[in-house]
N, C-alpha and C. Protein backbone atom coordinates (compact mmCIF):
# COMPACT_ATOMS: atom_id res chain seq x y z
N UNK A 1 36.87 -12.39 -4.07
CA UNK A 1 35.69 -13.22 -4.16
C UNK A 1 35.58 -14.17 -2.97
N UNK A 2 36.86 -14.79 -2.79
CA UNK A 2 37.02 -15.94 -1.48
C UNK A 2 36.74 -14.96 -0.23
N UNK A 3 37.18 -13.46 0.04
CA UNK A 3 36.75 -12.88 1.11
C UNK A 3 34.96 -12.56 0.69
N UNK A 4 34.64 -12.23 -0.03
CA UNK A 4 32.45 -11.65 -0.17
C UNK A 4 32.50 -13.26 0.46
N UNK A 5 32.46 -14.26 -0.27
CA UNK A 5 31.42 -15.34 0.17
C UNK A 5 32.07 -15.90 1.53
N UNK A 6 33.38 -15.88 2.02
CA UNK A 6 33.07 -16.31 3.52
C UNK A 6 32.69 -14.85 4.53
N UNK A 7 32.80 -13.78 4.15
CA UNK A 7 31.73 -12.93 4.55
C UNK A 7 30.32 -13.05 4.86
N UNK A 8 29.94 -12.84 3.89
CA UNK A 8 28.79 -14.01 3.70
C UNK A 8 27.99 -14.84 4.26
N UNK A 9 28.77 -15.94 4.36
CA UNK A 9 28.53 -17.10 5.59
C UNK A 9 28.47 -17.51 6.67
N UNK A 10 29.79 -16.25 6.93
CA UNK A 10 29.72 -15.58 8.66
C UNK A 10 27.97 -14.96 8.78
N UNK A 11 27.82 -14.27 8.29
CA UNK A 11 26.68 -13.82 8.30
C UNK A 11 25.45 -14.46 8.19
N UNK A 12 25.49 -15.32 7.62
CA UNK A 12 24.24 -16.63 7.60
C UNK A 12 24.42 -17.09 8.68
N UNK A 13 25.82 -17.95 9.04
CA UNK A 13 25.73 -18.32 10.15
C UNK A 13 25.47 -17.73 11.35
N UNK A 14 24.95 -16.78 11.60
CA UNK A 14 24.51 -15.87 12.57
C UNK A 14 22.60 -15.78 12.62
N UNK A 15 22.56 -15.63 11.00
CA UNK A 15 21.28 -15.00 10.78
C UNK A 15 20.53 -16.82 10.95
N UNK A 16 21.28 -17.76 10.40
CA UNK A 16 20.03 -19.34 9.99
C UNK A 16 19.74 -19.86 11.39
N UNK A 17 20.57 -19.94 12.45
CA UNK A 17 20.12 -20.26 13.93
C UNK A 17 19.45 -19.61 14.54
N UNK A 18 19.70 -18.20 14.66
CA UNK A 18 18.87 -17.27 15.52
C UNK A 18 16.96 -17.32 14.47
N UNK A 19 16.59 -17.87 13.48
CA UNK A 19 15.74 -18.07 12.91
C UNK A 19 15.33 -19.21 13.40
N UNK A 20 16.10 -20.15 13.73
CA UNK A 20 15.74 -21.78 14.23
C UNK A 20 14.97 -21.25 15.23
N UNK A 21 15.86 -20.85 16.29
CA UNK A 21 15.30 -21.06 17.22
C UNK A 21 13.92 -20.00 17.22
N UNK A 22 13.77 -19.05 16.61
CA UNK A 22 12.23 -18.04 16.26
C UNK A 22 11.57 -19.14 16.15
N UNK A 23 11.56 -19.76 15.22
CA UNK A 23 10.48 -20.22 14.77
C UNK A 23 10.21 -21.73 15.27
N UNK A 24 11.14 -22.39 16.31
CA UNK A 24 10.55 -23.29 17.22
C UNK A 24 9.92 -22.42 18.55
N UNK A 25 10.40 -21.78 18.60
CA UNK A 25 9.46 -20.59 19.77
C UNK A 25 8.50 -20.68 19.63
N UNK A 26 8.17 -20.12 18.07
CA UNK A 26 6.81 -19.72 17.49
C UNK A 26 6.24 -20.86 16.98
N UNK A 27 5.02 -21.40 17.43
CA UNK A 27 4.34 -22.49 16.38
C UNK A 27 4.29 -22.65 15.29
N UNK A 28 3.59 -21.23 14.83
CA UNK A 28 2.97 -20.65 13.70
C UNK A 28 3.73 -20.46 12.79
N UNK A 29 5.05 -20.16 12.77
CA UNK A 29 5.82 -19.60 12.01
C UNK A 29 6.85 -20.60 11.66
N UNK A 30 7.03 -21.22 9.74
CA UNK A 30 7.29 -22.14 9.27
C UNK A 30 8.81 -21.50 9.32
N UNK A 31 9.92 -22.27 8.94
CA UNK A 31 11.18 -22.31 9.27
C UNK A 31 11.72 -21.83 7.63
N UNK A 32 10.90 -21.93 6.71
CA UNK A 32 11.27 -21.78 5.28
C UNK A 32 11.03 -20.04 4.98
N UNK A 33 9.58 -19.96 5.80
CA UNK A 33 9.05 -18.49 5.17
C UNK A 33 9.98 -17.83 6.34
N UNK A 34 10.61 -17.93 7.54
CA UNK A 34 11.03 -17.35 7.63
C UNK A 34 12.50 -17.53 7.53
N UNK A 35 13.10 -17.91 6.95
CA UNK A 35 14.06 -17.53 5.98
C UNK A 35 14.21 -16.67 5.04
N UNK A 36 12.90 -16.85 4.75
CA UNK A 36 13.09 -16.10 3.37
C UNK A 36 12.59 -14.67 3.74
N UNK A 37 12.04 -14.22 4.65
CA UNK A 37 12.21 -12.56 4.89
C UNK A 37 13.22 -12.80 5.82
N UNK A 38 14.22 -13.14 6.83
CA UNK A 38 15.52 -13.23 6.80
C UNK A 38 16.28 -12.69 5.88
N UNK A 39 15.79 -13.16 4.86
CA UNK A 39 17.04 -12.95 3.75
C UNK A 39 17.02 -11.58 3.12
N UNK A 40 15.61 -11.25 3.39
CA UNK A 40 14.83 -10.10 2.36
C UNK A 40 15.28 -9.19 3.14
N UNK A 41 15.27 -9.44 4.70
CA UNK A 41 15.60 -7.94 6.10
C UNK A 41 17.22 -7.76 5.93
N UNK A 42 18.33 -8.71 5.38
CA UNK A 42 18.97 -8.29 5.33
C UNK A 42 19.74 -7.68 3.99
N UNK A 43 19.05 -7.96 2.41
CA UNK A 43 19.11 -7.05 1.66
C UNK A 43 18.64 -5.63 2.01
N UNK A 44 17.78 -5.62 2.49
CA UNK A 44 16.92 -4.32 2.90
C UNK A 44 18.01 -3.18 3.74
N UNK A 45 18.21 -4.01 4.51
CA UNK A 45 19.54 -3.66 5.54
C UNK A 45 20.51 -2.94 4.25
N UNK A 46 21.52 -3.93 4.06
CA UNK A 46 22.53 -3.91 3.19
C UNK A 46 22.20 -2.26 1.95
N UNK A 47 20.96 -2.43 1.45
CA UNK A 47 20.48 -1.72 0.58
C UNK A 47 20.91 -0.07 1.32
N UNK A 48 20.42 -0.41 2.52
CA UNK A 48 19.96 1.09 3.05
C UNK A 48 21.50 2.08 3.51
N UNK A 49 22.34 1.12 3.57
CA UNK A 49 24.07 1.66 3.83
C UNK A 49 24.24 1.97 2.57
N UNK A 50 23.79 1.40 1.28
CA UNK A 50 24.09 1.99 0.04
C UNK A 50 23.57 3.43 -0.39
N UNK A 51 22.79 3.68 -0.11
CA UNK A 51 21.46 4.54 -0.43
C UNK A 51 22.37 5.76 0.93
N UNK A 52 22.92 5.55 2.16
CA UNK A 52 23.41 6.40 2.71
C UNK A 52 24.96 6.98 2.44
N UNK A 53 25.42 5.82 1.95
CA UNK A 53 26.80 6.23 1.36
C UNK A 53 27.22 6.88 0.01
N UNK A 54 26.13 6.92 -0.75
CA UNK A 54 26.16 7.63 -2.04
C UNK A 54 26.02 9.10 -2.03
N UNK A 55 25.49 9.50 -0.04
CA UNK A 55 25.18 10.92 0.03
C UNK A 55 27.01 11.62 0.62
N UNK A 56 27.77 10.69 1.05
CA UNK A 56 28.47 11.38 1.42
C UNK A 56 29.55 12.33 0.81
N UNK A 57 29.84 13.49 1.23
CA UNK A 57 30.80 14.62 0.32
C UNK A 57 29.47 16.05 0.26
N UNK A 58 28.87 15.63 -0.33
CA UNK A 58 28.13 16.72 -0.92
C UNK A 58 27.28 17.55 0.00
N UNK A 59 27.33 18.67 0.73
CA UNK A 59 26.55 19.47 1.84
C UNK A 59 27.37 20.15 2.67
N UNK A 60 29.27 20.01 2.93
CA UNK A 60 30.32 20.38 3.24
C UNK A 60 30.52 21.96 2.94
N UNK A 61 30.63 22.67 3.46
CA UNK A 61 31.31 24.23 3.60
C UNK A 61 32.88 24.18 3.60
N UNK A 62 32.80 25.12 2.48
CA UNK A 62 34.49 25.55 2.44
C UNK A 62 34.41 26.82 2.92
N UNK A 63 35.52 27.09 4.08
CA UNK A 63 35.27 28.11 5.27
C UNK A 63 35.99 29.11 4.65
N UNK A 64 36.55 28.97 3.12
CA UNK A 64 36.99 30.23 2.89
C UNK A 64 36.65 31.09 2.88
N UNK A 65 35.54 31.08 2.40
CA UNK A 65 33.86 32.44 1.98
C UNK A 65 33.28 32.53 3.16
N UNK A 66 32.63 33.85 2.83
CA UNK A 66 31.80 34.13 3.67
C UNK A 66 30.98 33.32 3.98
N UNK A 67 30.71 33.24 5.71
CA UNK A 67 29.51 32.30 5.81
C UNK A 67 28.24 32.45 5.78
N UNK A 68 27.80 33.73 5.74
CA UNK A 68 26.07 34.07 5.12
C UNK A 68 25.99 33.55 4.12
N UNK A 69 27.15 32.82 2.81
CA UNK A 69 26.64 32.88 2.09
C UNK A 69 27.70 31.54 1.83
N UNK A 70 27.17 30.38 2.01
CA UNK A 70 28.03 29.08 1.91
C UNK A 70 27.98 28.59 0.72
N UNK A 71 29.39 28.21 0.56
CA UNK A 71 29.93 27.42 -0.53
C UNK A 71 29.96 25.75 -0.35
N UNK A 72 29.33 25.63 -1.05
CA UNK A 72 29.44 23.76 -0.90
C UNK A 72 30.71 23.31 -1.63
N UNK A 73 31.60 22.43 -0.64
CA UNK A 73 32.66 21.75 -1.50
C UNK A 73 32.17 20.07 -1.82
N UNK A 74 32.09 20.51 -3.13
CA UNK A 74 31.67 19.26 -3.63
C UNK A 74 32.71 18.12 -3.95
N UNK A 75 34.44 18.18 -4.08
CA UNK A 75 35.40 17.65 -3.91
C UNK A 75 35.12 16.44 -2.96
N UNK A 76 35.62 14.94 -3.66
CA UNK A 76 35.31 14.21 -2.67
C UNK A 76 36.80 14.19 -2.58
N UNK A 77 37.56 13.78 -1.42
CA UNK A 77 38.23 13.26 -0.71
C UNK A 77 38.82 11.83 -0.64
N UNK A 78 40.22 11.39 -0.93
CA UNK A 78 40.28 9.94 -0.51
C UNK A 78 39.63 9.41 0.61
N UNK A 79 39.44 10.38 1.37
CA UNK A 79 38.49 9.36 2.92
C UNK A 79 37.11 9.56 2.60
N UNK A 80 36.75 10.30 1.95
CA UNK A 80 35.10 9.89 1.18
C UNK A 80 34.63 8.95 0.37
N UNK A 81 35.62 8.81 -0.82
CA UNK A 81 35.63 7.53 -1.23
C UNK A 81 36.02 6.65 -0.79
N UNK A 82 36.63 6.19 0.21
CA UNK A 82 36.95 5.17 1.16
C UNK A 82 35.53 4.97 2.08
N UNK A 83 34.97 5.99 2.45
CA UNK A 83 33.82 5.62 3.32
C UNK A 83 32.54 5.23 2.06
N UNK A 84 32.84 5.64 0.98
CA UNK A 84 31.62 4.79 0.25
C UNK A 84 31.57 3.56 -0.36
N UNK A 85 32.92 3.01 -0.51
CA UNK A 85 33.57 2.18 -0.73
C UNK A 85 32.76 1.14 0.03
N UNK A 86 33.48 1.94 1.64
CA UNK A 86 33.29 0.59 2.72
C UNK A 86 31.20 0.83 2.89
N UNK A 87 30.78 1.43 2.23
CA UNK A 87 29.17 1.10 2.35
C UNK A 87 28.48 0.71 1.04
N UNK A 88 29.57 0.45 0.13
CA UNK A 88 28.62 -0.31 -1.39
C UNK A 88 29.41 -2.36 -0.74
N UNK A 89 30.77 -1.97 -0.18
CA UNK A 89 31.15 -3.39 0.22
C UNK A 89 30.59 -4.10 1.24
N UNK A 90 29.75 -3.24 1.94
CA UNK A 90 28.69 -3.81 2.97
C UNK A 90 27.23 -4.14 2.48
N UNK A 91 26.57 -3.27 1.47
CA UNK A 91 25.61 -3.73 0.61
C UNK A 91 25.81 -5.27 0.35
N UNK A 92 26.64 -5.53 -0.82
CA UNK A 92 27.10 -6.59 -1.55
C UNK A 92 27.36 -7.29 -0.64
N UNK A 93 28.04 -7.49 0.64
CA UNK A 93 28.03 -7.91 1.43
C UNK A 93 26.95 -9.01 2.40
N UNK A 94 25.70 -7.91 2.43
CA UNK A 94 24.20 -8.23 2.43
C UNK A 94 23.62 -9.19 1.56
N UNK A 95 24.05 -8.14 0.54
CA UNK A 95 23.12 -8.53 -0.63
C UNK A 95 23.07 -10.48 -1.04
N UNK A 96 24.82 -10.60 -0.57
CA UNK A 96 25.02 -12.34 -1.08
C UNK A 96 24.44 -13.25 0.24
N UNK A 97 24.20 -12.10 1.33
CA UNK A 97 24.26 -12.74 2.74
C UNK A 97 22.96 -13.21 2.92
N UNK A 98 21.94 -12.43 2.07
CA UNK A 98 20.58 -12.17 2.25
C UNK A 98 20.11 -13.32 1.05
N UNK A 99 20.67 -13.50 0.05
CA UNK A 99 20.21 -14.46 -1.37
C UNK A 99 20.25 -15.87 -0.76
N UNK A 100 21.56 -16.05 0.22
CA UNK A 100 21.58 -17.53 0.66
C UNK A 100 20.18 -18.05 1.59
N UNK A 101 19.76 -17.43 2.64
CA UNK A 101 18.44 -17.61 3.10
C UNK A 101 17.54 -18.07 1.89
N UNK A 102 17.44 -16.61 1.59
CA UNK A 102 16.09 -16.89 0.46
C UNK A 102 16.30 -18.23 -0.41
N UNK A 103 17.24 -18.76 -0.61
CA UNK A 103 17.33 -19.82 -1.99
C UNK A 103 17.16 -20.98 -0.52
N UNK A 104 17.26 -21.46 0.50
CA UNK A 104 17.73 -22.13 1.13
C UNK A 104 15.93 -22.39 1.80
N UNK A 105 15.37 -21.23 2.40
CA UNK A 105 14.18 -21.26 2.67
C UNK A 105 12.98 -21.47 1.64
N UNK A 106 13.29 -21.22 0.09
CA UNK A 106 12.55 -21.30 -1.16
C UNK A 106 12.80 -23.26 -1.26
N UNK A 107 13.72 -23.29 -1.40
CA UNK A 107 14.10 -25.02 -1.01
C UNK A 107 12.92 -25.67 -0.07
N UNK A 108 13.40 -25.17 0.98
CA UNK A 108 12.63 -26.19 1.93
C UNK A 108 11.14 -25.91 1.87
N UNK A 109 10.53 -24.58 1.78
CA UNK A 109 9.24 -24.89 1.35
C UNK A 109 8.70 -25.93 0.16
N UNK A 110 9.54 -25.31 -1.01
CA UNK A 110 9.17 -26.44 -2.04
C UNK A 110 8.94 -28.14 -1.40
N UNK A 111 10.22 -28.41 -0.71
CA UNK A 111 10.20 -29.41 -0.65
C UNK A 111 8.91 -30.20 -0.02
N UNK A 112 8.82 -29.36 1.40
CA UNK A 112 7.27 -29.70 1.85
C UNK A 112 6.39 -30.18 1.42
N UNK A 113 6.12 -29.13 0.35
CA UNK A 113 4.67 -29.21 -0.58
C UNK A 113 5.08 -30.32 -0.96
């Protein structure tokens, strides 16, 4: 748990400055709202390593058989589940990385108003 959330934070701290400075660049563009799709681009992110790692294993040829006529080995592998592993722990990863924006930029708009 102590490694997700300073994960996490590394990751905010990357994503909440490089937003500062956007949006003093930009006139137009309030420092809250964009946080909060900040937060949303990097669930989105996070989401999309999930959605790719759930495919891995399955589409593999076992070269025993003939190859006109392929056999899928559907057997996952300790290094398959290790590689989906490391792409649901990068989701979640996101996922807490991406909530801190949003609650942080939902804040400061409120506060405005």
């Amino acid at each position: 748990m102590k490694q997700l959330l300073r994960n996490a934070l590394l990751i905010d701290l990357a994503i909440i400055p490089l937003i500062g400075i956007i949006s003093l660049q930009s006139g137009s563009l309030k420092f809250g709202t964009a946080l909060i799709w900040a937060g949303i681009g990097a669930i989105v992110i996070g989401s999309m390593a999930a959605f790719g790692g759930g495919s891995i294993g399955p589409g593999e040829f076992n070269l025993k058989y003939d190859q006109k006529l392929p056999q899928y080995n559907y057997q996952r592998t300790p290094d398959k589940w290790s590689e989906m592993n490391k792409s649901y722990s990068f989701c979640l990863y996101m996922a807490v990385a991406g909530i801190i924006p949003i609650a942080v930029g939902l804040l400061i708009n409120y506060i405005r108003e």
